[in-house]
PDB file of N, CA and C in Angstrom:
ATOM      1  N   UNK A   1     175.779  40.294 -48.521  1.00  0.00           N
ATOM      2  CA  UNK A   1     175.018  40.727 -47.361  1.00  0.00           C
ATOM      3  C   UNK A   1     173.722  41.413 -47.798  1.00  0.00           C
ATOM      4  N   UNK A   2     173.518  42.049 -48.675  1.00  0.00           N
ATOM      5  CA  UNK A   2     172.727  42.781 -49.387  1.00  0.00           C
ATOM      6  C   UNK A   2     171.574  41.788 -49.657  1.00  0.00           C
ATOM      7  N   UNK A   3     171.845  40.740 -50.309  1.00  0.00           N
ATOM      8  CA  UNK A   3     170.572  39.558 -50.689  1.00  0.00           C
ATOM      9  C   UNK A   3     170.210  39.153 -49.202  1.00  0.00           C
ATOM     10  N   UNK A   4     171.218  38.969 -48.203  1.00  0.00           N
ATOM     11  CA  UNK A   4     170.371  38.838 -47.048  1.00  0.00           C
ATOM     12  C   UNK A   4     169.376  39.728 -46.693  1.00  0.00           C
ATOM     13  N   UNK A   5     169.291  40.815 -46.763  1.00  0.00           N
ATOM     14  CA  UNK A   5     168.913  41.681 -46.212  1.00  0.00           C
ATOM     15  C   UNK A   5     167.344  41.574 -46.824  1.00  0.00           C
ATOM     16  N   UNK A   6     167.311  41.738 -48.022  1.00  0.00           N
ATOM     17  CA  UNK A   6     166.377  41.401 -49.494  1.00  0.00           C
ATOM     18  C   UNK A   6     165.798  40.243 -49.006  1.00  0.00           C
ATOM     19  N   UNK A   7     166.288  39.232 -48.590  1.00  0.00           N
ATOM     20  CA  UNK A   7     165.405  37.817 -48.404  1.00  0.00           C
ATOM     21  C   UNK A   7     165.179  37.742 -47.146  1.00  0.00           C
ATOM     22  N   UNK A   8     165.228  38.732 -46.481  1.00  0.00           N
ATOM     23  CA  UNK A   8     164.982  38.528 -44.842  1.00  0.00           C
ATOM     24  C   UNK A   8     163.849  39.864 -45.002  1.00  0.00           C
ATOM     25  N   UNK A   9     163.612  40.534 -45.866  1.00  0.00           N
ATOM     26  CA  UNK A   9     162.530  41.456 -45.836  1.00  0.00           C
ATOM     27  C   UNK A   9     161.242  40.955 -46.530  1.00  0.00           C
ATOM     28  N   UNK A  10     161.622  40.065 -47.658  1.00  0.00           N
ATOM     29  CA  UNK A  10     160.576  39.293 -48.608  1.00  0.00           C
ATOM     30  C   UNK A  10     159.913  38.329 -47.592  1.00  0.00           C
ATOM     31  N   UNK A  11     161.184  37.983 -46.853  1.00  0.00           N
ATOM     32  CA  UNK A  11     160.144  36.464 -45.951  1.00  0.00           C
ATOM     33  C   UNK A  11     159.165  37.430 -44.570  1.00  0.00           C
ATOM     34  N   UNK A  12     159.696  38.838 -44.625  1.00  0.00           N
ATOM     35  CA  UNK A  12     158.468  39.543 -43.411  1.00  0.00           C
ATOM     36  C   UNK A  12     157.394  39.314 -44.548  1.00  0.00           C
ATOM     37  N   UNK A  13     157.659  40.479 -45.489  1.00  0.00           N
ATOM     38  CA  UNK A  13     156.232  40.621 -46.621  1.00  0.00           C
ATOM     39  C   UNK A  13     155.502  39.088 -46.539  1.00  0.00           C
ATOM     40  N   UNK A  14     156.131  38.436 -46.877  1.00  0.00           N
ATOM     41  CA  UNK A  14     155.675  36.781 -47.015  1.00  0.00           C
ATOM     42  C   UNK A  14     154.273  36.893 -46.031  1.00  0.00           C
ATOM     43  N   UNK A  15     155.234  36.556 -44.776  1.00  0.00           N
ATOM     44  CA  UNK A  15     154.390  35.936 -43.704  1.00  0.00           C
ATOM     45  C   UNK A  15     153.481  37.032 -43.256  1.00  0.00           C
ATOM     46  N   UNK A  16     153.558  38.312 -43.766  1.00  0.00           N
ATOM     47  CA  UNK A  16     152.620  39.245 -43.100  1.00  0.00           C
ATOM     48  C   UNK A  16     151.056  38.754 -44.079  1.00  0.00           C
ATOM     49  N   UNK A  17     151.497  38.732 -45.086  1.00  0.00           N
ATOM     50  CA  UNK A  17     150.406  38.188 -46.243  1.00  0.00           C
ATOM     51  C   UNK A  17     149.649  37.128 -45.748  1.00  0.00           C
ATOM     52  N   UNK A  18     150.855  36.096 -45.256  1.00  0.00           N
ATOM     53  CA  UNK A  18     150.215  34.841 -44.974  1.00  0.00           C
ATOM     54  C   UNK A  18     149.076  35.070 -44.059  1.00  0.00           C
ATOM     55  N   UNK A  19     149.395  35.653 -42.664  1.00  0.00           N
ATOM     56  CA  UNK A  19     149.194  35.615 -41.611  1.00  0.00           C
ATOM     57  C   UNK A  19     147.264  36.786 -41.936  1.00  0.00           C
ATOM     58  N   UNK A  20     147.917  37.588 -43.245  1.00  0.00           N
ATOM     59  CA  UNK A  20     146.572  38.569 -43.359  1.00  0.00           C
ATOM     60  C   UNK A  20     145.923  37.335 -44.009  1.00  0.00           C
ATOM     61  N   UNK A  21     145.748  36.811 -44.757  1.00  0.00           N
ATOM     62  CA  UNK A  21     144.963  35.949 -45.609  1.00  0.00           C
ATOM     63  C   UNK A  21     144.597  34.573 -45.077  1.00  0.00           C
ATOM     64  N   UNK A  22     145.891  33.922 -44.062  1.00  0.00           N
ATOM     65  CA  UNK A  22     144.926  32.567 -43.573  1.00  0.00           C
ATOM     66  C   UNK A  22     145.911  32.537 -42.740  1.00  0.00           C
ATOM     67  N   UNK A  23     145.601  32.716 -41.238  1.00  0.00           N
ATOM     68  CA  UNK A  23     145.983  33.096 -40.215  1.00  0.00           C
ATOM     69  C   UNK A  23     146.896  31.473 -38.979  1.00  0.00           C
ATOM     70  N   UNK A  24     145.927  30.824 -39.206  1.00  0.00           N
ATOM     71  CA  UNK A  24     146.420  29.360 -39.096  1.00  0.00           C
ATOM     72  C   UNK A  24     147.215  28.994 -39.961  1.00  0.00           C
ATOM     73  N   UNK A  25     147.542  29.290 -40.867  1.00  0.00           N
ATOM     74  CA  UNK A  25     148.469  28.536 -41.353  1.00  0.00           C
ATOM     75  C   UNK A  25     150.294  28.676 -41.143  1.00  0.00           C
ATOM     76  N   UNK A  26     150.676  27.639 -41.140  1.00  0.00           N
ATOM     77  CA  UNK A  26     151.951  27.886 -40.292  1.00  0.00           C
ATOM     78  C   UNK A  26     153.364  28.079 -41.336  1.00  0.00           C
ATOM     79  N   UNK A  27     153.496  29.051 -41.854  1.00  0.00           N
ATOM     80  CA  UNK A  27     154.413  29.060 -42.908  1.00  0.00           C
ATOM     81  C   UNK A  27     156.249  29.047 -42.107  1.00  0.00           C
ATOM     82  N   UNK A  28     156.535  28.456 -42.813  1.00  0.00           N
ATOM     83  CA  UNK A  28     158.258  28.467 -42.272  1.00  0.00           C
ATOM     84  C   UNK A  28     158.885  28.485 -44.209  1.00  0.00           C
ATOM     85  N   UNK A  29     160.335  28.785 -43.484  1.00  0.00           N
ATOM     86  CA  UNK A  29     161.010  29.057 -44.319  1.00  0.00           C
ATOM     87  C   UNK A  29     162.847  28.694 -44.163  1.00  0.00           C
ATOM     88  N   UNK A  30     163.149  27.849 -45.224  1.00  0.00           N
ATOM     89  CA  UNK A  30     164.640  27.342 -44.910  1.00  0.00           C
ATOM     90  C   UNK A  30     165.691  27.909 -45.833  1.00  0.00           C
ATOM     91  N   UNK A  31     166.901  28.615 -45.460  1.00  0.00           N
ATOM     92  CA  UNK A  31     168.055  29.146 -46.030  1.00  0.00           C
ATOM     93  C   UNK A  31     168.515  27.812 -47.220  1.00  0.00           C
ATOM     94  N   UNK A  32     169.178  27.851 -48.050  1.00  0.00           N
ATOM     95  CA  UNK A  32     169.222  27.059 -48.786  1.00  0.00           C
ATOM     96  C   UNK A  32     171.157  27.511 -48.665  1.00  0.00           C
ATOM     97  N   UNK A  33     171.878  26.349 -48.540  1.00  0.00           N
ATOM     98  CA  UNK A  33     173.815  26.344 -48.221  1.00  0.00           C
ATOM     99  C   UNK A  33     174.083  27.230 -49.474  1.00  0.00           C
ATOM    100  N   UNK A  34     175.056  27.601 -49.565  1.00  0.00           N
ATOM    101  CA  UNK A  34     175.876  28.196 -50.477  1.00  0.00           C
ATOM    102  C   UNK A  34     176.566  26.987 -51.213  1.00  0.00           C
ATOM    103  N   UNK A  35     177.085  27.295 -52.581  1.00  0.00           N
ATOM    104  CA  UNK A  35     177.223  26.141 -53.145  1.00  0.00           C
ATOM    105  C   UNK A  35     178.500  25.037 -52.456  1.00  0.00           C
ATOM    106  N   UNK A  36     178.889  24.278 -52.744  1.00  0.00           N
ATOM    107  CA  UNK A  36     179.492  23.397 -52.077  1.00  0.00           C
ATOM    108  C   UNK A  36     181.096  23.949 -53.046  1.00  0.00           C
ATOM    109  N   UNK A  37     182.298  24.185 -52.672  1.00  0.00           N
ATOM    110  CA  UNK A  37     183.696  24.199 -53.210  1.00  0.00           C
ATOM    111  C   UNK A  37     183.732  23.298 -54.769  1.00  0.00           C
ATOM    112  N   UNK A  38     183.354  21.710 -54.091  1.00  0.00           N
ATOM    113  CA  UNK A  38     183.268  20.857 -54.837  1.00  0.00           C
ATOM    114  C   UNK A  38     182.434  21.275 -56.434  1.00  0.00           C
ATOM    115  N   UNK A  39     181.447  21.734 -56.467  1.00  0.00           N
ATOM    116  CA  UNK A  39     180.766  22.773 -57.550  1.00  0.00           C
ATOM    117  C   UNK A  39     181.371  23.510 -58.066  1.00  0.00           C
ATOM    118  N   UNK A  40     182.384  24.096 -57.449  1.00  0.00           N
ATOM    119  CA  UNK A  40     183.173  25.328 -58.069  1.00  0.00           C
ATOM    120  C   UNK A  40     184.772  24.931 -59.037  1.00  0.00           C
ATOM    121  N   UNK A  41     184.941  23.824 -58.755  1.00  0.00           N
ATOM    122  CA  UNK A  41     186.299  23.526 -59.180  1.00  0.00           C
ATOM    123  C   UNK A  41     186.375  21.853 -59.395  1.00  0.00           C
ATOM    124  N   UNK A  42     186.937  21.469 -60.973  1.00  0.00           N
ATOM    125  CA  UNK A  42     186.600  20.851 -61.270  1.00  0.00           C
ATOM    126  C   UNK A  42     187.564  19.603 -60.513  1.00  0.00           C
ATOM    127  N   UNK A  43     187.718  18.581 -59.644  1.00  0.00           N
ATOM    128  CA  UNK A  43     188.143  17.726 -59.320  1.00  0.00           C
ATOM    129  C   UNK A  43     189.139  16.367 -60.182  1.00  0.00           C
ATOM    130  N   UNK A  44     188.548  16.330 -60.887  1.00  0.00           N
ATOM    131  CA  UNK A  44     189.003  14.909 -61.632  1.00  0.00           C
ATOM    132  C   UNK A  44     189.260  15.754 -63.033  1.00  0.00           C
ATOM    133  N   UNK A  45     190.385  15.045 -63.590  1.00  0.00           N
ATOM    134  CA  UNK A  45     191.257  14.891 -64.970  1.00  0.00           C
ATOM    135  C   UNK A  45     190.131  14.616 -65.763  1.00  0.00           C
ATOM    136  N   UNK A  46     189.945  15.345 -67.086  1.00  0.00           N
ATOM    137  CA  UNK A  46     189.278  14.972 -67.755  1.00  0.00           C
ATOM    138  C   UNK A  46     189.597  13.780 -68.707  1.00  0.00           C
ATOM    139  N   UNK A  47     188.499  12.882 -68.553  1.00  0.00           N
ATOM    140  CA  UNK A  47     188.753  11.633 -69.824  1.00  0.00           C
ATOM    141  C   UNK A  47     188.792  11.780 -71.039  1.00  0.00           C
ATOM    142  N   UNK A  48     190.346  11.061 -71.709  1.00  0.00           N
ATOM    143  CA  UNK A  48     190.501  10.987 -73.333  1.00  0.00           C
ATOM    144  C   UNK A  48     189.087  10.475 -73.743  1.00  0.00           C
ATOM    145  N   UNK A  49     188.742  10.996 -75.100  1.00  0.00           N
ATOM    146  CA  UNK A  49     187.529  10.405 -75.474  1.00  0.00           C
ATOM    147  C   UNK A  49     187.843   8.816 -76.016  1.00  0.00           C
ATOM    148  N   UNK A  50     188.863   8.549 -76.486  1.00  0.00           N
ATOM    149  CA  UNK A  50     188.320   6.916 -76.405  1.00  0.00           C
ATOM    150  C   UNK A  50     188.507   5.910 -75.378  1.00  0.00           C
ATOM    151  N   UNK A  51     188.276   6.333 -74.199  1.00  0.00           N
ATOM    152  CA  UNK A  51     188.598   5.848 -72.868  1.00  0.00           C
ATOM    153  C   UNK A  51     187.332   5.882 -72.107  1.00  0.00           C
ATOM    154  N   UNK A  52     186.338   6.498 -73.010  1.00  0.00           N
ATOM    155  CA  UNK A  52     184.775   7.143 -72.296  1.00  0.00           C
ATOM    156  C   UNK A  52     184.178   5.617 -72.143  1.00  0.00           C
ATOM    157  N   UNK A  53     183.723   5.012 -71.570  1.00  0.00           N
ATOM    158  CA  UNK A  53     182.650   4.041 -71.801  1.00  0.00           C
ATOM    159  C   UNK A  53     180.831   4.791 -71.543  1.00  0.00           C
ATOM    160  N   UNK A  54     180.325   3.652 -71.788  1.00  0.00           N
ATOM    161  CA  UNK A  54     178.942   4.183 -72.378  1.00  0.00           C
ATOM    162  C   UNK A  54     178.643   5.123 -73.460  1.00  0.00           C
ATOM    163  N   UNK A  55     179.103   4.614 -74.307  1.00  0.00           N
ATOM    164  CA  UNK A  55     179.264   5.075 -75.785  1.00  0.00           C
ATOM    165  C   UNK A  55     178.600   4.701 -77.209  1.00  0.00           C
ATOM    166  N   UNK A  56     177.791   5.519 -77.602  1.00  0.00           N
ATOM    167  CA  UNK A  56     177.727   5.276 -78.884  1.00  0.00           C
ATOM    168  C   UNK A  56     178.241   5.579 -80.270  1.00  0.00           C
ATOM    169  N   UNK A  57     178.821   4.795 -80.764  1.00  0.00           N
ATOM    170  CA  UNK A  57     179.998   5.094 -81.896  1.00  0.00           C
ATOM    171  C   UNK A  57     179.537   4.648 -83.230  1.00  0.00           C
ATOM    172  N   UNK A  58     180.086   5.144 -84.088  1.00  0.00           N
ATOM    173  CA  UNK A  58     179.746   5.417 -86.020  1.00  0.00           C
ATOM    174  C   UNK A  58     180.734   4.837 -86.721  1.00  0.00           C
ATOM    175  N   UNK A  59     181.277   3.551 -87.361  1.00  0.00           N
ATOM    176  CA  UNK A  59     181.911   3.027 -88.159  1.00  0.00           C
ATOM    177  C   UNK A  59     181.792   3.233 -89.664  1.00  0.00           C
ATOM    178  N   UNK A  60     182.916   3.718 -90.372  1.00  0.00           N
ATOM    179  CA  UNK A  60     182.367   3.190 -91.731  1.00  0.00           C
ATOM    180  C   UNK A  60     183.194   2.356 -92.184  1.00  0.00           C
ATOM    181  N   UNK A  61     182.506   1.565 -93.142  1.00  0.00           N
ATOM    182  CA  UNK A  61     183.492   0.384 -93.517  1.00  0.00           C
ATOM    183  C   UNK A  61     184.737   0.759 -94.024  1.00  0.00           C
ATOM    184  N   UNK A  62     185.778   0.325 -94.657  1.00  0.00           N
ATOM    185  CA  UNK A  62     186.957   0.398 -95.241  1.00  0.00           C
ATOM    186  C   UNK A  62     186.482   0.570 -97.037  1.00  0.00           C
ATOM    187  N   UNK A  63     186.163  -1.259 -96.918  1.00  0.00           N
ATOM    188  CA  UNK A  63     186.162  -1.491 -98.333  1.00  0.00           C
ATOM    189  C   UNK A  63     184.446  -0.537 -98.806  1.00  0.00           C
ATOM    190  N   UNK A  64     183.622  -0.542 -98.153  1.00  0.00           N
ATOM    191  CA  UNK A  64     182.216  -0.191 -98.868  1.00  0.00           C
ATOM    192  C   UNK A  64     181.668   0.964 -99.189  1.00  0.00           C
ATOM    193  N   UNK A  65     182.524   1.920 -97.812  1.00  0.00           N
ATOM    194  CA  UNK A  65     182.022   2.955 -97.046  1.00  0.00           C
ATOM    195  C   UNK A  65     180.503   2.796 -96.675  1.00  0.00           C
ATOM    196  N   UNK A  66     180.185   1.502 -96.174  1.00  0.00           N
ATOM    197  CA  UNK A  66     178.701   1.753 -95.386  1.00  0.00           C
ATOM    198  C   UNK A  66     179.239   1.950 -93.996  1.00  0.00           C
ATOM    199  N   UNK A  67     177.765   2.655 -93.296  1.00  0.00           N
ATOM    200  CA  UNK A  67     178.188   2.618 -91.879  1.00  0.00           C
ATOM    201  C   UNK A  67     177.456   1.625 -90.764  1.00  0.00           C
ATOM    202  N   UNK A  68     178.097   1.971 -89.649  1.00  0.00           N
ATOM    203  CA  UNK A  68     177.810   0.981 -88.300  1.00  0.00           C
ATOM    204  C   UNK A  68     177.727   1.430 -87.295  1.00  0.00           C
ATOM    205  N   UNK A  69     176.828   1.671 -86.608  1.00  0.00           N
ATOM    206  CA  UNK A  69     176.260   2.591 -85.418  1.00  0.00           C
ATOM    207  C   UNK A  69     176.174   1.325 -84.653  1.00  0.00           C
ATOM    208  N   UNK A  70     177.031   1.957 -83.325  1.00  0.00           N
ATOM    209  CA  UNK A  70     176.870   0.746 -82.500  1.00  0.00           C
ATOM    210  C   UNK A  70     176.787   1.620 -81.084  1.00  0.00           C
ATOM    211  N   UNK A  71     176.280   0.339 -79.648  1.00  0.00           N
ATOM    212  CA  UNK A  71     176.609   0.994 -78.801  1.00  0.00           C
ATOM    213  C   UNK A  71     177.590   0.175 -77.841  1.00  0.00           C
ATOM    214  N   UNK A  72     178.407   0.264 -76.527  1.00  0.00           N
ATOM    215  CA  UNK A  72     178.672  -0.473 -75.740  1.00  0.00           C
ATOM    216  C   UNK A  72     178.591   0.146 -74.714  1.00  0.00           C
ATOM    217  N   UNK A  73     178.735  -0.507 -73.528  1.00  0.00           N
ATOM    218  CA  UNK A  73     179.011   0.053 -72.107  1.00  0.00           C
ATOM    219  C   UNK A  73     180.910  -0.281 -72.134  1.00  0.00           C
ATOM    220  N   UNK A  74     181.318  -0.671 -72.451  1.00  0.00           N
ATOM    221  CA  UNK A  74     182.504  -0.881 -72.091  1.00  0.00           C
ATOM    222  C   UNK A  74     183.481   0.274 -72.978  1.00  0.00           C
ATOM    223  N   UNK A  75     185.436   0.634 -72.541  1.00  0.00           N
ATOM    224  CA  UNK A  75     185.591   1.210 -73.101  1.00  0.00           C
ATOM    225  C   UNK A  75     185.796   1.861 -74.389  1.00  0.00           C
ATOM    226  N   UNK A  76     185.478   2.637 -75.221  1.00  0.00           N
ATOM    227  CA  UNK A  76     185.509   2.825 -76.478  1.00  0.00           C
ATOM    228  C   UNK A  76     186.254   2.002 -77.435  1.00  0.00           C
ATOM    229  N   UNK A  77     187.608   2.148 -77.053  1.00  0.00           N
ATOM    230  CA  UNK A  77     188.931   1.733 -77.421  1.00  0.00           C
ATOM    231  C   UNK A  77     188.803   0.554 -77.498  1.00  0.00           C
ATOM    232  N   UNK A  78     188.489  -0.273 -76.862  1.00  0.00           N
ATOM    233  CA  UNK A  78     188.692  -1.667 -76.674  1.00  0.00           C
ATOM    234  C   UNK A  78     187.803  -2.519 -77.521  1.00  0.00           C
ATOM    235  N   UNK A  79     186.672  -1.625 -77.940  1.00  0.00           N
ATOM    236  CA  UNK A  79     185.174  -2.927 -78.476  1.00  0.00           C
ATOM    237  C   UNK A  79     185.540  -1.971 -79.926  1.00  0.00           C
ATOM    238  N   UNK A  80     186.160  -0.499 -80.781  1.00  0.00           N
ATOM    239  CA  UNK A  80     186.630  -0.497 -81.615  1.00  0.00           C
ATOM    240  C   UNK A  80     187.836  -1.771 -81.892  1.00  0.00           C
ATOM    241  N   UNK A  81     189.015  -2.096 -81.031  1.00  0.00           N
ATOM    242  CA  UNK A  81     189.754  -3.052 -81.642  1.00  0.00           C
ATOM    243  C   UNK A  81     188.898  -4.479 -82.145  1.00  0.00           C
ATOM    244  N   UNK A  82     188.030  -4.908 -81.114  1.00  0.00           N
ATOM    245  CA  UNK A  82     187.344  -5.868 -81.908  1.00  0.00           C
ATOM    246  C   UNK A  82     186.718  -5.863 -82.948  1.00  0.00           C
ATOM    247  N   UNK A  83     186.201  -4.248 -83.558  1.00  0.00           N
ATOM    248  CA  UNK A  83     185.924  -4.080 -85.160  1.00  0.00           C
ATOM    249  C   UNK A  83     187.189  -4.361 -86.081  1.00  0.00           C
ATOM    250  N   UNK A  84     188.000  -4.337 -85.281  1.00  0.00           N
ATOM    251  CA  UNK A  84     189.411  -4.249 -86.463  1.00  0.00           C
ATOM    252  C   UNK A  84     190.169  -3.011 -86.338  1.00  0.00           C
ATOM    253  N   UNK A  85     189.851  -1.738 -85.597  1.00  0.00           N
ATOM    254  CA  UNK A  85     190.821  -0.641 -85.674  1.00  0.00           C
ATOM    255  C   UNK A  85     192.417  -1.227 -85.521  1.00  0.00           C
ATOM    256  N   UNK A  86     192.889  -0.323 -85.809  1.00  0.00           N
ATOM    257  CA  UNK A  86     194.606  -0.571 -84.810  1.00  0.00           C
ATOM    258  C   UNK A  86     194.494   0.227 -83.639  1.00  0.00           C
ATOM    259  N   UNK A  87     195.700  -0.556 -82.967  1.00  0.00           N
ATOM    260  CA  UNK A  87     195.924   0.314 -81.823  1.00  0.00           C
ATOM    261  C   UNK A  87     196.617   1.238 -81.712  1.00  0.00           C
ATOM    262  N   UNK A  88     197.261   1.673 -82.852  1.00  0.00           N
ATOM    263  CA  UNK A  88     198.310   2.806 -82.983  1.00  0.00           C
ATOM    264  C   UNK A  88     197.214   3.906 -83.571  1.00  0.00           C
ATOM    265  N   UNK A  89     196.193   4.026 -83.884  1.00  0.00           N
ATOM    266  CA  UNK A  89     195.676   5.347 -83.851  1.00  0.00           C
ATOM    267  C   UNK A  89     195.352   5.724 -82.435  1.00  0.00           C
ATOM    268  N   UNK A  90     194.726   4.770 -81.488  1.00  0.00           N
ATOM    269  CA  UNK A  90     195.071   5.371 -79.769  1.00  0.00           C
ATOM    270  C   UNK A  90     196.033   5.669 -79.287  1.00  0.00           C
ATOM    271  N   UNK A  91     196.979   5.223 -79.939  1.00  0.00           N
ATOM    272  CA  UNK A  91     198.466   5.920 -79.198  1.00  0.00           C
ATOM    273  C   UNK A  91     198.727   7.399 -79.922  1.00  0.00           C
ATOM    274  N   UNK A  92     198.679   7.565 -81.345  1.00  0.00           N
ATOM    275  CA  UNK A  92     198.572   8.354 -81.728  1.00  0.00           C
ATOM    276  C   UNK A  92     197.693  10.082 -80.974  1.00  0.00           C
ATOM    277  N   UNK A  93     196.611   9.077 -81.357  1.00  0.00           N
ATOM    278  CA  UNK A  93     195.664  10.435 -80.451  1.00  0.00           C
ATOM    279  C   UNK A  93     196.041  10.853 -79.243  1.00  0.00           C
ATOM    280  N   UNK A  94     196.782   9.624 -78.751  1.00  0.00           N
ATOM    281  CA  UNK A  94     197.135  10.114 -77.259  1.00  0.00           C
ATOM    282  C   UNK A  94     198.355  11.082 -77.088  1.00  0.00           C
ATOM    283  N   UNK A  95     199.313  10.647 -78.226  1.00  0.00           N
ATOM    284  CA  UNK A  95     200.439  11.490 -78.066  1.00  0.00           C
ATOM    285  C   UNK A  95     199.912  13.274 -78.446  1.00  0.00           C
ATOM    286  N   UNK A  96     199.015  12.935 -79.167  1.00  0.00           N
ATOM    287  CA  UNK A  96     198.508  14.362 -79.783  1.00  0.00           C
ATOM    288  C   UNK A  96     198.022  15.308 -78.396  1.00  0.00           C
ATOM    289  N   UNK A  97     197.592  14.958 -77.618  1.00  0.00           N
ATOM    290  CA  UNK A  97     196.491  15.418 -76.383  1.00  0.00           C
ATOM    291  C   UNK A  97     197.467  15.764 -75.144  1.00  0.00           C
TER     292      UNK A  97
END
């Protein structure tokens, strides 16, 4: 209640200024909502990270150790198996989490 009070005295000062300095001009002023619930509390389960799509990911080889920076839109998990991962380190991680 207090900031009301504060922003309902700033917007007199305001417009008294206005009104001393350029008299035509038509100043208004709009309350801005309080934040929305939805802002305050997070809704949705957070995603395992290899389940993220739009991802850019870092390979290193097996045999060379060079690496492979890649990107996809699709999910992580899935365009790693087409490098060759297994799928038991996703199950793994998953049991871990």
């Amino acid at each position: 209640m207090h900031c009301l009070i504060r922003t309902l005295q700033l917007k007199k000062k305001i417009l008294h200024l206005t009104n001393k300095i350029q008299p035509d001009l038509d100043v208004q002023f709009f309350m801005k909502p309080p934040p929305s619930i939805q802002t305050l509390y997070q809704t949705k389960d957070p995603i395992i990270k290899h389940m993220c799509s739009d991802v850019v990911y870092h390979i290193k080889c097996i045999d060379c150790n060079q690496g492979y920076i890649g990107k996809t839109e699709r999910q992580c998990y899935r365009r790693l198996i087409e490098h060759g991962a297994s799928e038991s380190i996703f199950i793994d991680q998953q049991q871990q989490t």
